[in-house]
PDB file of N, CA and C in Angstrom:
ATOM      1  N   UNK A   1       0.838  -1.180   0.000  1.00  0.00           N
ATOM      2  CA  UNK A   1       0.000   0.000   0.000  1.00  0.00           C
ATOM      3  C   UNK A   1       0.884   1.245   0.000  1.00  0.00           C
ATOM      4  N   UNK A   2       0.619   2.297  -0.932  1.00  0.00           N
ATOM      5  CA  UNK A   2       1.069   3.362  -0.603  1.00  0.00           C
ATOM      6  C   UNK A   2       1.342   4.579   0.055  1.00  0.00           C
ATOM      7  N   UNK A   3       1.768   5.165   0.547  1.00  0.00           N
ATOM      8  CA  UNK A   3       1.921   5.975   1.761  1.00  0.00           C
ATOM      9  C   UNK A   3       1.763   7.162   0.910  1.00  0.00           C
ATOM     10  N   UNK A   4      -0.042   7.660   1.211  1.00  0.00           N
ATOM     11  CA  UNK A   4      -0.314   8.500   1.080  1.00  0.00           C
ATOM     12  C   UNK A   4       0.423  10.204   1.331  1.00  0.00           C
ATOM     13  N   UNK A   5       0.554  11.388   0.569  1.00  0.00           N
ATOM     14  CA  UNK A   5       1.004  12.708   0.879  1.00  0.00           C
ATOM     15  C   UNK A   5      -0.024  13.313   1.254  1.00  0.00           C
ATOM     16  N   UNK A   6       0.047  13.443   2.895  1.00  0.00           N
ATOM     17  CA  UNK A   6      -1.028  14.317   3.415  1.00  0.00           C
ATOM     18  C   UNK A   6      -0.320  16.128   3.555  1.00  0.00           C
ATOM     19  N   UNK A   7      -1.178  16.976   3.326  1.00  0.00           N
ATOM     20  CA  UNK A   7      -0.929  17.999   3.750  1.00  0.00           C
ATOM     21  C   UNK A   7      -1.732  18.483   4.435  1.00  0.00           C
ATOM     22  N   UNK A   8      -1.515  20.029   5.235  1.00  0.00           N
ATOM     23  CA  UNK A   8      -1.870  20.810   6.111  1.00  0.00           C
ATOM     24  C   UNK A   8      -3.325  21.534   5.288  1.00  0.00           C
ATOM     25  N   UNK A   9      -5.004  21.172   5.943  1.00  0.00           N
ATOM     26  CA  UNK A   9      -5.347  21.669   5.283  1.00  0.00           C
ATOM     27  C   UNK A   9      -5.486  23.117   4.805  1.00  0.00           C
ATOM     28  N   UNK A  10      -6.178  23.411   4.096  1.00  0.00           N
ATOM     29  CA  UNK A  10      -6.493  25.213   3.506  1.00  0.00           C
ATOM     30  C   UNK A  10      -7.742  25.392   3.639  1.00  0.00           C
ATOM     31  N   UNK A  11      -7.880  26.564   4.412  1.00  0.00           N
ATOM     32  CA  UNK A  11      -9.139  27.138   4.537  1.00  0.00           C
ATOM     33  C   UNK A  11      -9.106  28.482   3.587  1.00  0.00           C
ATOM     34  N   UNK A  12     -10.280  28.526   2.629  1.00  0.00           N
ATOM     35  CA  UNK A  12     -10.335  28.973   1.763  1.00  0.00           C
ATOM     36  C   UNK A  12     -11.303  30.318   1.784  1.00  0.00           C
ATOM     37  N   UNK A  13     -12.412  29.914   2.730  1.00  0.00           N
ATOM     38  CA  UNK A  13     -13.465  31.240   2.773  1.00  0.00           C
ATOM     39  C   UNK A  13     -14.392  30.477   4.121  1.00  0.00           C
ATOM     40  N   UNK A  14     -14.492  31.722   4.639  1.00  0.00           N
ATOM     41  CA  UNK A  14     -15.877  30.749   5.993  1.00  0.00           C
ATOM     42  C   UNK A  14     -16.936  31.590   5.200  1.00  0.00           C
ATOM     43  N   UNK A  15     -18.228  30.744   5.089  1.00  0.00           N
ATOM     44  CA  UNK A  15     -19.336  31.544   4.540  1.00  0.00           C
ATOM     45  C   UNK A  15     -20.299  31.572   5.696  1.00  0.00           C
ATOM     46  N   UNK A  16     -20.393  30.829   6.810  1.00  0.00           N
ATOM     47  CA  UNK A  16     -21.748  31.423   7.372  1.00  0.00           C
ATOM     48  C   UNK A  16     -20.581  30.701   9.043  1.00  0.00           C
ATOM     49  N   UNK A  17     -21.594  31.510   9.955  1.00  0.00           N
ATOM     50  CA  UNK A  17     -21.186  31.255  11.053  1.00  0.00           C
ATOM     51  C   UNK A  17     -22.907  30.924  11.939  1.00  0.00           C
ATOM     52  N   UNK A  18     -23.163  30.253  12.672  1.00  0.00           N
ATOM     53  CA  UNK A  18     -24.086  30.169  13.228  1.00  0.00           C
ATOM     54  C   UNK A  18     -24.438  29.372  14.957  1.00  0.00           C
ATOM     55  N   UNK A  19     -24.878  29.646  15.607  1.00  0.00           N
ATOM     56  CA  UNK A  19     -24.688  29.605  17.006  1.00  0.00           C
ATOM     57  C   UNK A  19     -25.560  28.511  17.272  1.00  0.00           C
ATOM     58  N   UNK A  20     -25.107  27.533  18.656  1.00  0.00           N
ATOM     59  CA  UNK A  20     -26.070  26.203  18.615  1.00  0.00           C
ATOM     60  C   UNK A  20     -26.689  26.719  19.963  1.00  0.00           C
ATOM     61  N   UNK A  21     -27.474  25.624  20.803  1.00  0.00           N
ATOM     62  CA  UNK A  21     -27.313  25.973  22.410  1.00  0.00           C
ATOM     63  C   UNK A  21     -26.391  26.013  23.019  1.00  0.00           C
ATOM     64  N   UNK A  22     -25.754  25.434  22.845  1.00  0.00           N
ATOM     65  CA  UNK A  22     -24.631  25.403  23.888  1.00  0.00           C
ATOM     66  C   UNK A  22     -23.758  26.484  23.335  1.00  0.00           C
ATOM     67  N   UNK A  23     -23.345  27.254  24.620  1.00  0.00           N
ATOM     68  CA  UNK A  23     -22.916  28.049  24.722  1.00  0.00           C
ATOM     69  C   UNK A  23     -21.215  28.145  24.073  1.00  0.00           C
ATOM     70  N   UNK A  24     -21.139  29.323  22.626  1.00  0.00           N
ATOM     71  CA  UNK A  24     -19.464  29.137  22.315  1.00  0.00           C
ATOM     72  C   UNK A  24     -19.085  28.119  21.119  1.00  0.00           C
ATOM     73  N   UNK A  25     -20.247  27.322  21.014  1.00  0.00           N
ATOM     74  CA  UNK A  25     -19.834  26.268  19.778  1.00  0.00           C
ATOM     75  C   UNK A  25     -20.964  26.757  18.954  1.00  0.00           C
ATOM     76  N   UNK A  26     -19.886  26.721  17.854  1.00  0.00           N
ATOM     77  CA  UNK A  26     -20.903  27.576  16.352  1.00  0.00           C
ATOM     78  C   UNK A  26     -20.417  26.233  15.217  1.00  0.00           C
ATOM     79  N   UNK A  27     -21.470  26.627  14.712  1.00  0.00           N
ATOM     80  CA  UNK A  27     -21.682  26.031  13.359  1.00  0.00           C
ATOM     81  C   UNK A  27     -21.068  26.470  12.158  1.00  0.00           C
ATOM     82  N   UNK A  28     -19.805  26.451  11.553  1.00  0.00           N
ATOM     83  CA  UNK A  28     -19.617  27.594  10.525  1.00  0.00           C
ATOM     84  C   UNK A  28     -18.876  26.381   9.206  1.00  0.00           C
ATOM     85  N   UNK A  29     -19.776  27.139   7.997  1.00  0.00           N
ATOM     86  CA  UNK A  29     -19.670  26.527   6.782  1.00  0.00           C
ATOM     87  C   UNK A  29     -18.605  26.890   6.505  1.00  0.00           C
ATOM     88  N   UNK A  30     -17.938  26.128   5.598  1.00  0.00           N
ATOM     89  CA  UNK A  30     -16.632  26.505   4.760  1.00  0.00           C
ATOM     90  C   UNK A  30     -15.981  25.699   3.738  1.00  0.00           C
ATOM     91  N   UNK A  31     -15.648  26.549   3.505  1.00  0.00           N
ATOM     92  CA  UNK A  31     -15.128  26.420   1.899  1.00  0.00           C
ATOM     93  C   UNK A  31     -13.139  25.655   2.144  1.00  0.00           C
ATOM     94  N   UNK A  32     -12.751  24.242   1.801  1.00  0.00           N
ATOM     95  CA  UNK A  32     -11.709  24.101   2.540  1.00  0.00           C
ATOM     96  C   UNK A  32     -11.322  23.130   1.446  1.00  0.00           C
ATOM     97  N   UNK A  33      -9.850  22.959   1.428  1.00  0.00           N
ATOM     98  CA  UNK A  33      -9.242  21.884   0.700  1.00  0.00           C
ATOM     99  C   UNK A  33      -8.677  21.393   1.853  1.00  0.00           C
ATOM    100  N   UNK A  34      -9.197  19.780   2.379  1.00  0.00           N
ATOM    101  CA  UNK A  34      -8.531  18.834   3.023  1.00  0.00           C
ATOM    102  C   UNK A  34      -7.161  18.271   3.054  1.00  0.00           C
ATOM    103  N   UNK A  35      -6.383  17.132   3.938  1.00  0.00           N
ATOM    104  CA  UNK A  35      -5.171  17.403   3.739  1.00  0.00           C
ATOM    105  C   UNK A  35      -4.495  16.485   2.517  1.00  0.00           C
ATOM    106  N   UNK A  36      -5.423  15.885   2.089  1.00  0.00           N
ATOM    107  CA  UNK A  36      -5.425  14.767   0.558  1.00  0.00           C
ATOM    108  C   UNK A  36      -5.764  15.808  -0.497  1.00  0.00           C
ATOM    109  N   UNK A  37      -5.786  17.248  -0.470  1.00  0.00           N
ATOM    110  CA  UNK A  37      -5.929  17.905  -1.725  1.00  0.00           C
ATOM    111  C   UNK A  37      -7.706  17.853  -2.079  1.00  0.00           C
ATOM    112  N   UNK A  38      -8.139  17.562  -1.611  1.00  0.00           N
ATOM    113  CA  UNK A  38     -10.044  17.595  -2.096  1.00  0.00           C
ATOM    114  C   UNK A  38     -10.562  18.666  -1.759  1.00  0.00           C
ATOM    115  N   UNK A  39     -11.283  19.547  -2.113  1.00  0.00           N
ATOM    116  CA  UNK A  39     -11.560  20.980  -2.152  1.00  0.00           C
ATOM    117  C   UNK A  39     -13.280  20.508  -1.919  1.00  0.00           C
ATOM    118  N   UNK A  40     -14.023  21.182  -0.789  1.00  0.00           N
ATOM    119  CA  UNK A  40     -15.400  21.319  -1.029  1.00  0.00           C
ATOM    120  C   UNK A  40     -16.155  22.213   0.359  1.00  0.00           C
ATOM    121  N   UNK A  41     -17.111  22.181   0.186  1.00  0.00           N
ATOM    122  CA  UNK A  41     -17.819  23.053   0.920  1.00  0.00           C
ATOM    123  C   UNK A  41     -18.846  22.315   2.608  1.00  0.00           C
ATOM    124  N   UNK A  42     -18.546  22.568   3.299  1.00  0.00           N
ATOM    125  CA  UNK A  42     -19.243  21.800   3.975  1.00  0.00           C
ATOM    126  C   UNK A  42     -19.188  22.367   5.628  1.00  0.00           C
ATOM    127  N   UNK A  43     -20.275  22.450   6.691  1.00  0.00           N
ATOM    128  CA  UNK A  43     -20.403  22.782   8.110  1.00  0.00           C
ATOM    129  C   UNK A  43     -19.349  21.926   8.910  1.00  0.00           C
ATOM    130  N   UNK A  44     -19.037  22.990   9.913  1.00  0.00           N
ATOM    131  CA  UNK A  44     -18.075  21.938  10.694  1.00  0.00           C
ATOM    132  C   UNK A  44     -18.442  22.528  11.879  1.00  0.00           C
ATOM    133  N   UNK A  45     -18.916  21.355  13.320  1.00  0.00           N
ATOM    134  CA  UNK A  45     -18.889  21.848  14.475  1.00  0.00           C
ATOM    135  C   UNK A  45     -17.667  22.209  15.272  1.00  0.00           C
ATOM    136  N   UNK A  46     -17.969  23.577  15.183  1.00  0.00           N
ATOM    137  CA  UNK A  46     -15.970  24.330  16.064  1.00  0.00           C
ATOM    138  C   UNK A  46     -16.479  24.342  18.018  1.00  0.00           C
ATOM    139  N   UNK A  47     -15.534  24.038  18.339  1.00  0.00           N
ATOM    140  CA  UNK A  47     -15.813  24.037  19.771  1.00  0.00           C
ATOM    141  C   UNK A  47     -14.636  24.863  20.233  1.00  0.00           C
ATOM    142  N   UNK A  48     -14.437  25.967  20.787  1.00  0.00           N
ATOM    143  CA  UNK A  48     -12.994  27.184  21.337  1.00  0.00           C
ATOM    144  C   UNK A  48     -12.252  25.953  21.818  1.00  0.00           C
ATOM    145  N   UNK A  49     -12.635  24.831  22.264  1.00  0.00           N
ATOM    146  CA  UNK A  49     -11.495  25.142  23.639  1.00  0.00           C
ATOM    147  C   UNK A  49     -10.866  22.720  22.558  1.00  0.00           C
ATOM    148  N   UNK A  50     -11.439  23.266  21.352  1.00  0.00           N
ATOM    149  CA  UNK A  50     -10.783  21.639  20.514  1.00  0.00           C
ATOM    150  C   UNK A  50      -9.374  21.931  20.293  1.00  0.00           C
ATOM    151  N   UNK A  51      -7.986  21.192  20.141  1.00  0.00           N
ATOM    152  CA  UNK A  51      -7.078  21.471  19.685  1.00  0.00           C
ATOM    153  C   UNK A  51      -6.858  20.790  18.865  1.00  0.00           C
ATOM    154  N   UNK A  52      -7.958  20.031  17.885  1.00  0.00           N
ATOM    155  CA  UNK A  52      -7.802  18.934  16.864  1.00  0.00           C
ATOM    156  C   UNK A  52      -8.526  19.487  15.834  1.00  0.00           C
ATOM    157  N   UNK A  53      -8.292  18.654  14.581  1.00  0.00           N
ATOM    158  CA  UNK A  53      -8.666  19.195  13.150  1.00  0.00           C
ATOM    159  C   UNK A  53      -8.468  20.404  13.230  1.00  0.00           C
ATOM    160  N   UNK A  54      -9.812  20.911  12.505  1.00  0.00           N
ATOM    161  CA  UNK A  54      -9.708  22.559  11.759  1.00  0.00           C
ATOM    162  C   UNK A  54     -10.293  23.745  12.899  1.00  0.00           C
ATOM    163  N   UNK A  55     -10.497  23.224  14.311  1.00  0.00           N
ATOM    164  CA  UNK A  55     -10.640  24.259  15.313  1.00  0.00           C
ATOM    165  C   UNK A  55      -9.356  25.356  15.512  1.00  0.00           C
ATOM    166  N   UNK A  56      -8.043  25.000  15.485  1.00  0.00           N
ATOM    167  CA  UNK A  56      -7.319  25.512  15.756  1.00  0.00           C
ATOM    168  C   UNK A  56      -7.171  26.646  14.502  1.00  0.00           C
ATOM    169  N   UNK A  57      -7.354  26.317  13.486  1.00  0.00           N
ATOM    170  CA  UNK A  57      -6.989  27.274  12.229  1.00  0.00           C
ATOM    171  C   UNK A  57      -8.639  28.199  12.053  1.00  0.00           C
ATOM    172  N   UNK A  58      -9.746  27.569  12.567  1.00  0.00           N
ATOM    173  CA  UNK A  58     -11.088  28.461  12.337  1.00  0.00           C
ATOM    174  C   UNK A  58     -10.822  29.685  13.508  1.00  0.00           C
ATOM    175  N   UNK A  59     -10.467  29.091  15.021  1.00  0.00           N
ATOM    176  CA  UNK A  59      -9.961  29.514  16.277  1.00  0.00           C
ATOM    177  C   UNK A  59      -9.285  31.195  16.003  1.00  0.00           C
ATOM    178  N   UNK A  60      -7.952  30.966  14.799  1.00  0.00           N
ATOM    179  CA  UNK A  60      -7.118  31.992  14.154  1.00  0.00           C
ATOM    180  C   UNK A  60      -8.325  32.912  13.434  1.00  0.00           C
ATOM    181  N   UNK A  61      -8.718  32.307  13.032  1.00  0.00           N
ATOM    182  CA  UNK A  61      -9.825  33.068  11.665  1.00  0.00           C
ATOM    183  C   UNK A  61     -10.777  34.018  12.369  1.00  0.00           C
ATOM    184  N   UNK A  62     -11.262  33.532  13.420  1.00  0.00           N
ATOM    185  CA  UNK A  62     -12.230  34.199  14.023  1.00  0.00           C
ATOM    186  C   UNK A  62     -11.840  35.214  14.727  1.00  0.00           C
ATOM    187  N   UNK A  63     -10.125  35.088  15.459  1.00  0.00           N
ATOM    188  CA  UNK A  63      -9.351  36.482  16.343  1.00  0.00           C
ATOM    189  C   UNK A  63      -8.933  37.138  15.271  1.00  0.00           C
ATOM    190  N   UNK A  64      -8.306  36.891  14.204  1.00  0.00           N
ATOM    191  CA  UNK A  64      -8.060  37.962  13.338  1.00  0.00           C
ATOM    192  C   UNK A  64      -9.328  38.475  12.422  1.00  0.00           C
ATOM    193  N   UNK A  65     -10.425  37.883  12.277  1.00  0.00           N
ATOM    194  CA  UNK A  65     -11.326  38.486  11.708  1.00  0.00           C
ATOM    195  C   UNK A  65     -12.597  38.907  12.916  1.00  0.00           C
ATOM    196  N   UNK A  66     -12.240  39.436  14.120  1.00  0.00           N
ATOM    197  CA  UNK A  66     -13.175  39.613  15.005  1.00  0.00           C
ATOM    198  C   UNK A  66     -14.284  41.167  14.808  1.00  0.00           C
ATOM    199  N   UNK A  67     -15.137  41.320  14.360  1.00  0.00           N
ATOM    200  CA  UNK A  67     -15.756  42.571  14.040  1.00  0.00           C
ATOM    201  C   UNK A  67     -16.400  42.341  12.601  1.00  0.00           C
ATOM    202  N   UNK A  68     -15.987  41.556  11.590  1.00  0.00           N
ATOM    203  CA  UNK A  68     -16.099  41.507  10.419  1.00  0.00           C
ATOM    204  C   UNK A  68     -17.052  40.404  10.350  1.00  0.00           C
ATOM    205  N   UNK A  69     -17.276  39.429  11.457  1.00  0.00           N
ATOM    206  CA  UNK A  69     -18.269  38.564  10.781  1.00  0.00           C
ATOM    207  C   UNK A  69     -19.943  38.935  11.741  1.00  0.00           C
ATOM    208  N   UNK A  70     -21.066  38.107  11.350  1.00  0.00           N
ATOM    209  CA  UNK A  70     -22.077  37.764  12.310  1.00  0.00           C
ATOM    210  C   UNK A  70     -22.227  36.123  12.453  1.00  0.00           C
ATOM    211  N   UNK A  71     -22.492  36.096  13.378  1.00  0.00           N
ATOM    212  CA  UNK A  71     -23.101  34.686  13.921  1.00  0.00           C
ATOM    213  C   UNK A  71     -24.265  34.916  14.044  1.00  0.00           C
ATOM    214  N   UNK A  72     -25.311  33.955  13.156  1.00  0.00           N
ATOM    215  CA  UNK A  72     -26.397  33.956  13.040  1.00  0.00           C
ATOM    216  C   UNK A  72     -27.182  33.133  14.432  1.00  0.00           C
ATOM    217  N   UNK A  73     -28.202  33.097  14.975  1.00  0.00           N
ATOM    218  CA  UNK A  73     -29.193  32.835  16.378  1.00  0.00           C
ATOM    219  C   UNK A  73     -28.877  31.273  15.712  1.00  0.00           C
ATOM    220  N   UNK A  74     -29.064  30.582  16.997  1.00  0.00           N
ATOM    221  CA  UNK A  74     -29.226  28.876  17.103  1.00  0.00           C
ATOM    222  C   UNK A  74     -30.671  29.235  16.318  1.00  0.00           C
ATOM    223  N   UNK A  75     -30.972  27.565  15.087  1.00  0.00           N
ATOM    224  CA  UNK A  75     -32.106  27.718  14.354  1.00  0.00           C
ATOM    225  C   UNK A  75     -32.984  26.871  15.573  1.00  0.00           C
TER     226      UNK A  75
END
């Protein structure tokens, strides 16, 4: 079997941000190429305090883009 080339993924655009009950964990869509190179669009539950997958790089996104987005009400 071959030993796959994983890379670091890319976050490409967050398009929606949205708030659950629980307090601090949002819902936010995005636009991302995985670390196998596959590019697509899809929700990911972010929790502040995950240090795994794509929390840590959404985590960045959200302190440097703080003012610029909305988080939409839990549906």
């Amino acid at each position: 079997m071959a030993e796959e080339n994983l890379n670091q993924p890319i976050l490409h655009e967050v398009l929606s941000l949205q708030a659950t009950a629980e307090p601090g964990v949002l819902v936010i869509t995005i636009d991302v190429t995985d670390s196998r190179g596959d590019r697509f669009t899809a929700p990911f539950g972010y929790r502040p305090d995950d240090p795994y997958g794509l929390s840590p790089m959404l985590r960045q996104w959200l302190a440097e883009n703080e003012g610029s987005y909305t988080i939409e009400p839990a549906a």
